[in-house]
PDB file of N, CA and C in Angstrom:
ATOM      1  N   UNK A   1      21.689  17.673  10.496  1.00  0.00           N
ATOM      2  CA  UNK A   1      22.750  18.588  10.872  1.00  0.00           C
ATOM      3  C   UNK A   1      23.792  17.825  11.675  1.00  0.00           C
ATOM      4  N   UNK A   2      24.952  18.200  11.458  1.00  0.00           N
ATOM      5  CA  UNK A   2      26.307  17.486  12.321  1.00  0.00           C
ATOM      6  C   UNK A   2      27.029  18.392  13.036  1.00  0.00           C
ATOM      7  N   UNK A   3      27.738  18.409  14.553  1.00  0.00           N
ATOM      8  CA  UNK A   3      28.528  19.308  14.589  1.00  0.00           C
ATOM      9  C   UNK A   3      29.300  18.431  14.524  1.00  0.00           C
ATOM     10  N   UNK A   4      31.119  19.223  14.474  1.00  0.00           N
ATOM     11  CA  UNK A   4      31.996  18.813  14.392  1.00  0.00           C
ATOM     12  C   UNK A   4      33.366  19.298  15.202  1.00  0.00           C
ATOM     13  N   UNK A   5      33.520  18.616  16.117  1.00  0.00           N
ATOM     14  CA  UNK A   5      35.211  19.562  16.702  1.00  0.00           C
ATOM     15  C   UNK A   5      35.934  18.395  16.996  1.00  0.00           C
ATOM     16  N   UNK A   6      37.239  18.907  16.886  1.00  0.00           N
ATOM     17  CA  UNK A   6      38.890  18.553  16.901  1.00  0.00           C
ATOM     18  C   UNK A   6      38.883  19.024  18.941  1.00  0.00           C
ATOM     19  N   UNK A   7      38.876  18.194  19.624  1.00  0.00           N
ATOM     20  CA  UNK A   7      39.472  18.866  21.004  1.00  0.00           C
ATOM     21  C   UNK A   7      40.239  17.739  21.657  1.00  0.00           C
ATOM     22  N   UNK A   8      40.883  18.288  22.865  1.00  0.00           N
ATOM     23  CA  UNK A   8      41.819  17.659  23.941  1.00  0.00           C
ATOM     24  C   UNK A   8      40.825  16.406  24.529  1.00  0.00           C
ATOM     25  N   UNK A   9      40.852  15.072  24.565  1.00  0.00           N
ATOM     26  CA  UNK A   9      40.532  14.256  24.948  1.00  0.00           C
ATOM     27  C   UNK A   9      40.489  14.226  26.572  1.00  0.00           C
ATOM     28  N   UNK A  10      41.270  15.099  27.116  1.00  0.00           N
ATOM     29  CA  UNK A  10      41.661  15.404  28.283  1.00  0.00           C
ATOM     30  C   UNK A  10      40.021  15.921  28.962  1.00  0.00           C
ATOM     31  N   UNK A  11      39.458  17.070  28.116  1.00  0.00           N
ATOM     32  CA  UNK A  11      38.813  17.734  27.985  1.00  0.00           C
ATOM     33  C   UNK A  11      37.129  16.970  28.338  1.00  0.00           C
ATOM     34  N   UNK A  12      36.846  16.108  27.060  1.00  0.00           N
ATOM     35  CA  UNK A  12      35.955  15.220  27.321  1.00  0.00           C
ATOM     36  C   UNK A  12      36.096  14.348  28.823  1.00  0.00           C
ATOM     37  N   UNK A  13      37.034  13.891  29.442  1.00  0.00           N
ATOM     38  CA  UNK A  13      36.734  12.891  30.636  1.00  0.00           C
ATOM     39  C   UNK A  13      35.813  12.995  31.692  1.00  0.00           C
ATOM     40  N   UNK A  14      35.840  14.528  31.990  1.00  0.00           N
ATOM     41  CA  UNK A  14      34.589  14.415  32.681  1.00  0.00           C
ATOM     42  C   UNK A  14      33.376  14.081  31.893  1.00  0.00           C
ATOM     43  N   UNK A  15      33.258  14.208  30.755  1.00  0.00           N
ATOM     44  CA  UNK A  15      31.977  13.598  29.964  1.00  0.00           C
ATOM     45  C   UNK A  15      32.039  12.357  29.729  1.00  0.00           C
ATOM     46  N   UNK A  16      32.696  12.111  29.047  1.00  0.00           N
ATOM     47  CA  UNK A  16      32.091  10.329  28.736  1.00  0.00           C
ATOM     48  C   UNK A  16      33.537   9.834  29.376  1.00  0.00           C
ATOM     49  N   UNK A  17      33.190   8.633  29.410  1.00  0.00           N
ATOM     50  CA  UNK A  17      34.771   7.796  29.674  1.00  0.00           C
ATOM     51  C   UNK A  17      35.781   7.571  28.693  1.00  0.00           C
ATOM     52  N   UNK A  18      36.749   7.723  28.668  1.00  0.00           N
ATOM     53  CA  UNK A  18      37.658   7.787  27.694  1.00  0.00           C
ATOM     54  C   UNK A  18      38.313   6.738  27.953  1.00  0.00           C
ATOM     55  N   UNK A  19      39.085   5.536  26.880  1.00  0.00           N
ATOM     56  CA  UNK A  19      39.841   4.973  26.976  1.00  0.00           C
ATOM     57  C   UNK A  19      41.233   5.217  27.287  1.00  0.00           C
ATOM     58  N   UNK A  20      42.158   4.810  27.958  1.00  0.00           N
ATOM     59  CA  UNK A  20      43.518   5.132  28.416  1.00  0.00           C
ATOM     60  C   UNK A  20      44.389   6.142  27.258  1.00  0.00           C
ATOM     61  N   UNK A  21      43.933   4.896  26.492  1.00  0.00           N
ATOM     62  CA  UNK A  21      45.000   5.146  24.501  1.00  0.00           C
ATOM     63  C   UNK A  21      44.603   6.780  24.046  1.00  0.00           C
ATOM     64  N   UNK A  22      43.864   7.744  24.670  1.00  0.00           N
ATOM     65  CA  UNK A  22      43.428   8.767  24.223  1.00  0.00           C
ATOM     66  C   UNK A  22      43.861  10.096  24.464  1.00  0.00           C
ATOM     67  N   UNK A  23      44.222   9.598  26.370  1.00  0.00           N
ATOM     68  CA  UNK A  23      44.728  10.590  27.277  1.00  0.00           C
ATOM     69  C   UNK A  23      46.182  11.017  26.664  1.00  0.00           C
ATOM     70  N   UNK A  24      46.158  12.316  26.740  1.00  0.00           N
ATOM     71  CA  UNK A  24      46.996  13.819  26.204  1.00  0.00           C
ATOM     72  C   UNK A  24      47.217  13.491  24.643  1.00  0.00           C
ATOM     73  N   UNK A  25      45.916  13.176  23.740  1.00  0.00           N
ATOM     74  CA  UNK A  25      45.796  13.409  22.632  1.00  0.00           C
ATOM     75  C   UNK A  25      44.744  14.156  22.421  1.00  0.00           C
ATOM     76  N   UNK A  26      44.670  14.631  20.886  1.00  0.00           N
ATOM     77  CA  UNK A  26      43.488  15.599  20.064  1.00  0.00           C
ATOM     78  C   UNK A  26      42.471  14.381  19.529  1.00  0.00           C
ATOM     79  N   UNK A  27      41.131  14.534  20.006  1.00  0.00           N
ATOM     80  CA  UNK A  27      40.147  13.801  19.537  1.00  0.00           C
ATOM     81  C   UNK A  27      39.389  14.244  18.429  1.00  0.00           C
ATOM     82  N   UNK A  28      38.292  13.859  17.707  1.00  0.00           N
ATOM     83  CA  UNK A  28      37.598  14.379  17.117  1.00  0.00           C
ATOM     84  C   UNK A  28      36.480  14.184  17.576  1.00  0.00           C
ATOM     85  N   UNK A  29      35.166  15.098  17.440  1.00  0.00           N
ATOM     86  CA  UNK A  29      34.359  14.610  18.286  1.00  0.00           C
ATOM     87  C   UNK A  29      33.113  15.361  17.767  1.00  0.00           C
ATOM     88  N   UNK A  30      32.463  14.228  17.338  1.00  0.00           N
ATOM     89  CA  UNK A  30      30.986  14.549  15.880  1.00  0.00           C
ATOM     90  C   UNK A  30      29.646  14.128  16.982  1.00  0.00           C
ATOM     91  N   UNK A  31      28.733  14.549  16.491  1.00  0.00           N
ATOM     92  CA  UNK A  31      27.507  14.700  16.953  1.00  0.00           C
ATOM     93  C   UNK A  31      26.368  15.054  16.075  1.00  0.00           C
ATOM     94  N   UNK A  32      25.463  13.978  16.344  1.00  0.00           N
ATOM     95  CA  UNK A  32      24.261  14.570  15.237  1.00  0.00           C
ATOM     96  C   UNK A  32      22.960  14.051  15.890  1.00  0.00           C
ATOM     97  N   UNK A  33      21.967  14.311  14.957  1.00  0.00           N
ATOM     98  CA  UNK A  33      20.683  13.708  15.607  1.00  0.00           C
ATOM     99  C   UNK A  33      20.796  12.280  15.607  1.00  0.00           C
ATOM    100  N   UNK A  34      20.482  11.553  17.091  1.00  0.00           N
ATOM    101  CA  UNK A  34      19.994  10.155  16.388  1.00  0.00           C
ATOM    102  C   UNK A  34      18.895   9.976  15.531  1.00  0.00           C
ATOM    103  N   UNK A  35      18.788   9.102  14.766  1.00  0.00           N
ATOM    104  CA  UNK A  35      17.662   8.518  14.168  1.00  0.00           C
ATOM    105  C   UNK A  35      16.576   8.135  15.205  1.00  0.00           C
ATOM    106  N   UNK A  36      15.268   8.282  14.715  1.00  0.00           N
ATOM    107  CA  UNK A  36      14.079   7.810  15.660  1.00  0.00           C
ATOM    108  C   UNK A  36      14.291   6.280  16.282  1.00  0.00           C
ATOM    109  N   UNK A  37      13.459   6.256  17.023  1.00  0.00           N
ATOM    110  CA  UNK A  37      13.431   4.600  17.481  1.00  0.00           C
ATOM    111  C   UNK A  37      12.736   3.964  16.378  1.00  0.00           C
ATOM    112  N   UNK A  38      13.481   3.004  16.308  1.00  0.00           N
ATOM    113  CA  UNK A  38      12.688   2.069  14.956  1.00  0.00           C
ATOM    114  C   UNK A  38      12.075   0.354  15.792  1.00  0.00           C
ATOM    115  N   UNK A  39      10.775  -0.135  15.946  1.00  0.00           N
ATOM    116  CA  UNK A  39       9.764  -1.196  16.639  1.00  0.00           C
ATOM    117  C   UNK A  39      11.278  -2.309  16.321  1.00  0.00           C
ATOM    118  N   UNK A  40      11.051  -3.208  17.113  1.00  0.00           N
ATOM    119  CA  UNK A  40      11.960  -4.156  16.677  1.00  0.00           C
ATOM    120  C   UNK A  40      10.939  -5.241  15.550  1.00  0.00           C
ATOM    121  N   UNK A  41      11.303  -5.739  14.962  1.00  0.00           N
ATOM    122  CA  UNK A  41      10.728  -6.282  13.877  1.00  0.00           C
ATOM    123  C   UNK A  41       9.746  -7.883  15.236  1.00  0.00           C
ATOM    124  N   UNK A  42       8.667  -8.311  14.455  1.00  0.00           N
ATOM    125  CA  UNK A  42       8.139  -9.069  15.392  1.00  0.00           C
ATOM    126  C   UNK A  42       8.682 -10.977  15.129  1.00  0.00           C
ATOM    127  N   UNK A  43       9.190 -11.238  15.492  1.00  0.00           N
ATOM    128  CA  UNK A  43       9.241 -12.661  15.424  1.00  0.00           C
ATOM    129  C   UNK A  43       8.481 -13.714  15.724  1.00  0.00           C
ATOM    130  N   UNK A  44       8.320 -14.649  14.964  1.00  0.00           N
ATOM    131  CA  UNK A  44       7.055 -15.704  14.745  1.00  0.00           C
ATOM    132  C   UNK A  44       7.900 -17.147  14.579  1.00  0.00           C
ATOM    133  N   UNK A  45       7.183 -18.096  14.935  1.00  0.00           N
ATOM    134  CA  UNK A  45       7.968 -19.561  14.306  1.00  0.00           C
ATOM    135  C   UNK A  45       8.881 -19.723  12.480  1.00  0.00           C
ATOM    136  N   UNK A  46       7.907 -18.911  11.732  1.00  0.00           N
ATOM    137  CA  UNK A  46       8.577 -18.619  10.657  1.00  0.00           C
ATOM    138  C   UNK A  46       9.482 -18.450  10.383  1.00  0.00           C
ATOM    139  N   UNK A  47       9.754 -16.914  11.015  1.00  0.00           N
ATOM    140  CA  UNK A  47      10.965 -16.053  11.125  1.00  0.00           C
ATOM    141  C   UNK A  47      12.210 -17.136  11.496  1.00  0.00           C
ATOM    142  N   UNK A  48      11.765 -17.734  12.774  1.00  0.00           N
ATOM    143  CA  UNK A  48      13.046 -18.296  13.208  1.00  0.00           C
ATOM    144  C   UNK A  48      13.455 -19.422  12.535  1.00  0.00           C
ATOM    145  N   UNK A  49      12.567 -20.301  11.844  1.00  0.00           N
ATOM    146  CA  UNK A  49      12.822 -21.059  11.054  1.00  0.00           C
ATOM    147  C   UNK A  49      14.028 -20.577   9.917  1.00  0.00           C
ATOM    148  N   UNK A  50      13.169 -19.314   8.917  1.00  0.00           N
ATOM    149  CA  UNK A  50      14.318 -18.609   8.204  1.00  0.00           C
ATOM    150  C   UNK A  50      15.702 -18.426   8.759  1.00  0.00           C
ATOM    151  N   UNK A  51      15.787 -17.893   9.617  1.00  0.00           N
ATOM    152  CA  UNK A  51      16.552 -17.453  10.882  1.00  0.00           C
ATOM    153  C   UNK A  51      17.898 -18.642  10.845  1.00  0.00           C
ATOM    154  N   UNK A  52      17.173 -19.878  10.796  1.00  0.00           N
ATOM    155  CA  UNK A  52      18.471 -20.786  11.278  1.00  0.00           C
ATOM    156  C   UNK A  52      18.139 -21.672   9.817  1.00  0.00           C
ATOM    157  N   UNK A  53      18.187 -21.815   9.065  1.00  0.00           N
ATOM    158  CA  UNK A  53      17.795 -22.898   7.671  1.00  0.00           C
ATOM    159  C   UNK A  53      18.938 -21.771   7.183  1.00  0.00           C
ATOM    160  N   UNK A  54      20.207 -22.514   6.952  1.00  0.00           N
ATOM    161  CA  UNK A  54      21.639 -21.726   5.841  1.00  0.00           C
ATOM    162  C   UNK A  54      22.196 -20.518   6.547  1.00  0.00           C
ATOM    163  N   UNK A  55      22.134 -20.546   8.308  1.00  0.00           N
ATOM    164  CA  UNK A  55      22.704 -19.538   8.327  1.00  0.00           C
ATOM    165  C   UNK A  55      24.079 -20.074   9.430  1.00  0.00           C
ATOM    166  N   UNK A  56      24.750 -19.064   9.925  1.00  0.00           N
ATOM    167  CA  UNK A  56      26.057 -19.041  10.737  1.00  0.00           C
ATOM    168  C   UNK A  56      25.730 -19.958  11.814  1.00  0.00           C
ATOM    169  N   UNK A  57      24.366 -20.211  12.652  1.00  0.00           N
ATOM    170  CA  UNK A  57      23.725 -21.122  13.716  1.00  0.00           C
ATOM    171  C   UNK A  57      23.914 -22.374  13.086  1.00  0.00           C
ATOM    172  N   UNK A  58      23.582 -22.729  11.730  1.00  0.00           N
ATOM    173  CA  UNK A  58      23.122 -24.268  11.095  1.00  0.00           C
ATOM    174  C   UNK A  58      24.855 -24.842  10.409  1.00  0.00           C
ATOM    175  N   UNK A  59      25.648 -23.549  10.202  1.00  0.00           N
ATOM    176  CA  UNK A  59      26.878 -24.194  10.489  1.00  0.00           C
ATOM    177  C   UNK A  59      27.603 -24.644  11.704  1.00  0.00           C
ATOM    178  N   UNK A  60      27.505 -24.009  12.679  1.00  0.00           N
ATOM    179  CA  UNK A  60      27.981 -24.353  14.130  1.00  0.00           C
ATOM    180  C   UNK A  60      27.444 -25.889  14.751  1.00  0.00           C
ATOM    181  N   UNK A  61      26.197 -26.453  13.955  1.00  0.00           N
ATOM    182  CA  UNK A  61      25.659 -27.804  14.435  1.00  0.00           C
ATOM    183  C   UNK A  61      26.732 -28.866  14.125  1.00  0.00           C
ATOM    184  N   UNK A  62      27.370 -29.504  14.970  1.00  0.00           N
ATOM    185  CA  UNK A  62      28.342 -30.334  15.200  1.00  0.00           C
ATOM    186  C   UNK A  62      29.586 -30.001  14.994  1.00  0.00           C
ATOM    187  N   UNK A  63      29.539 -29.097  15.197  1.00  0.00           N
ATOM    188  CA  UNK A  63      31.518 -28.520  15.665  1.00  0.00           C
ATOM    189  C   UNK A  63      32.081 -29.065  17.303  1.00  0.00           C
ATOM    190  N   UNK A  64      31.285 -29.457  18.472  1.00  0.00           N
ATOM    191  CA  UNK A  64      31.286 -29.508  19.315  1.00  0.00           C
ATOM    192  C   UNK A  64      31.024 -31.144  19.471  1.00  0.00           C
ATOM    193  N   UNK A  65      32.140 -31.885  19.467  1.00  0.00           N
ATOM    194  CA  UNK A  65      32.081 -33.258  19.241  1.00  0.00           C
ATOM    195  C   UNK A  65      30.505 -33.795  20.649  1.00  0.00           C
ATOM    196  N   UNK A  66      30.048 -35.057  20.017  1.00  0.00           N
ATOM    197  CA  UNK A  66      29.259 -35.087  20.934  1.00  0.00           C
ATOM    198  C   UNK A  66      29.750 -36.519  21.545  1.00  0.00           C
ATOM    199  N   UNK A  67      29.886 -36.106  22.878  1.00  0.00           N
ATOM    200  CA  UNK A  67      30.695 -37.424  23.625  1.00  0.00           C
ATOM    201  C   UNK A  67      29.752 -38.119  24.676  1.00  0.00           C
ATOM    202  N   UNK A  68      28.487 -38.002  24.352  1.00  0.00           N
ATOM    203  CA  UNK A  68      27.373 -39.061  25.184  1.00  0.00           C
ATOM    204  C   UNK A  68      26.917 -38.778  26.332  1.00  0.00           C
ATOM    205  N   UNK A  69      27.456 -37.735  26.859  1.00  0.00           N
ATOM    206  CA  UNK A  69      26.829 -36.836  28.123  1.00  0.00           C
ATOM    207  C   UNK A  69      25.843 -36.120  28.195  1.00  0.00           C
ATOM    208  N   UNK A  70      25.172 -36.724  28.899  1.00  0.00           N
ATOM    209  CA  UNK A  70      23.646 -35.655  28.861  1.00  0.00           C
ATOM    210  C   UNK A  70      24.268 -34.336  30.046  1.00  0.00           C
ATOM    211  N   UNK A  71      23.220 -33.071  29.977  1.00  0.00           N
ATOM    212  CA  UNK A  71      23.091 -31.954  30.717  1.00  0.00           C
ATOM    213  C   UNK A  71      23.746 -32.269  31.990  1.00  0.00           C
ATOM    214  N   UNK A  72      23.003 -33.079  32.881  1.00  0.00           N
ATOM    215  CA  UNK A  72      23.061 -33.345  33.715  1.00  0.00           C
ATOM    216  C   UNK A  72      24.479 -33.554  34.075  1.00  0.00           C
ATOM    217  N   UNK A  73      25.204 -34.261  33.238  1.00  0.00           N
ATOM    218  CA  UNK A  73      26.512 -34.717  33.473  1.00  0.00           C
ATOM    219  C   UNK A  73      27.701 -33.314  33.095  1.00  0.00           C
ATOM    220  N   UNK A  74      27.289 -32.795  32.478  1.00  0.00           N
ATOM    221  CA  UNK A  74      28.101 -31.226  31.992  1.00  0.00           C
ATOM    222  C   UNK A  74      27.709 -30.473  33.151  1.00  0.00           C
ATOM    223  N   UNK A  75      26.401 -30.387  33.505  1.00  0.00           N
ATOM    224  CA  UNK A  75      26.214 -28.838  34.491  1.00  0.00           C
ATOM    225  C   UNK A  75      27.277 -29.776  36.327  1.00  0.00           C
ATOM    226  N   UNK A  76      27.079 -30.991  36.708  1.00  0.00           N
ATOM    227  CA  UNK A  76      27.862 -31.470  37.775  1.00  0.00           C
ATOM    228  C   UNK A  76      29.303 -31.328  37.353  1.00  0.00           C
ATOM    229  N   UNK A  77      29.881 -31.195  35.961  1.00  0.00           N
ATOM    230  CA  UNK A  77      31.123 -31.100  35.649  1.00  0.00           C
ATOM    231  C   UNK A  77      31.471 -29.708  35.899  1.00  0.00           C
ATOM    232  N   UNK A  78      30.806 -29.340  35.389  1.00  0.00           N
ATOM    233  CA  UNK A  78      31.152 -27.468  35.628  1.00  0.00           C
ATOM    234  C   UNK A  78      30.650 -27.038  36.933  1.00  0.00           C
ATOM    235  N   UNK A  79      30.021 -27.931  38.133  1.00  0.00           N
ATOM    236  CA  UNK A  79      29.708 -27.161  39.690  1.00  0.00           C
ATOM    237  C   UNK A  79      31.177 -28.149  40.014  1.00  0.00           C
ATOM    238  N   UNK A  80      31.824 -28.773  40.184  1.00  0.00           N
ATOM    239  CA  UNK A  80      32.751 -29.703  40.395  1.00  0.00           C
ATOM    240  C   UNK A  80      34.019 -28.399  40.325  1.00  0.00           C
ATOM    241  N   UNK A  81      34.488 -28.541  39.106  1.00  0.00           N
ATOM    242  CA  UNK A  81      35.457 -27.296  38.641  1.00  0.00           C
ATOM    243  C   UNK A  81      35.170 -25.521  38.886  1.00  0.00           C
ATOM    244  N   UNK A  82      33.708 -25.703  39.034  1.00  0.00           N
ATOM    245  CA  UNK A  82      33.914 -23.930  39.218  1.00  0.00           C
ATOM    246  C   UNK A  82      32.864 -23.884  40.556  1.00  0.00           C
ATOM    247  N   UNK A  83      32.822 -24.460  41.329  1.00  0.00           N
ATOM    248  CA  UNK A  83      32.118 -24.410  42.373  1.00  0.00           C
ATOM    249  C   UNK A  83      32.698 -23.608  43.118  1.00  0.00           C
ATOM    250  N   UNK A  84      34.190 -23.392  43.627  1.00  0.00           N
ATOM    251  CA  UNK A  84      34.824 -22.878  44.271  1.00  0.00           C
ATOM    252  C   UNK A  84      35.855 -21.662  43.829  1.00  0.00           C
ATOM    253  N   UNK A  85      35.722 -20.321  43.643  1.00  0.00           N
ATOM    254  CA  UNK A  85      36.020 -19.404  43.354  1.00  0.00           C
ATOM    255  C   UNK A  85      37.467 -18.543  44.214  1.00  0.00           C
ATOM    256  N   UNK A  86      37.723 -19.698  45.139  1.00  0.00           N
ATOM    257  CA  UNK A  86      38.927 -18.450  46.081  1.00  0.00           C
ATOM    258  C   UNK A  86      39.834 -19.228  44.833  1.00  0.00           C
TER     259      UNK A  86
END
């Protein structure tokens, strides 16, 4: 089952938060059952193997030139530059 109403966005603010772009317009505003909770699927070494073998992760491997710096030398680079916040 769905309900369905057309109302003043004005209307909703005390309910949910409304974005700026909304205020003194007509919203629409649907409602239905959620769906049950569904287990999250279980992950294993497998999985993640699948997971990264041809996907969006195994393209991103060397986009990020590698210039001979270990950790160590990146995390003192970034307390150096962002250590100080005023």
């Amino acid at each position: 089952m769905v309900y369905r109403q057309i109302m003043s966005a004005d209307a909703l603010s005390d309910v949910i938060a409304m974005p700026q772009i909304f205020k003194n317009k007509r919203v629409e505003v649907i409602i239905r059952e959620a769906p049950e909770t569904v287990p999250a699927p279980k992950i294993d070494m497998a999985n993640i193997g699948r997971m990264m073998d041809g996907s969006i992760t195994q393209s991103l491997i060397g986009i990020v030139p590698d210039r001979g710096k270990s950790l160590d030398d990146y995390r003192a680079e970034r307390l150096l530059k962002y250590e100080c916040v005023d």
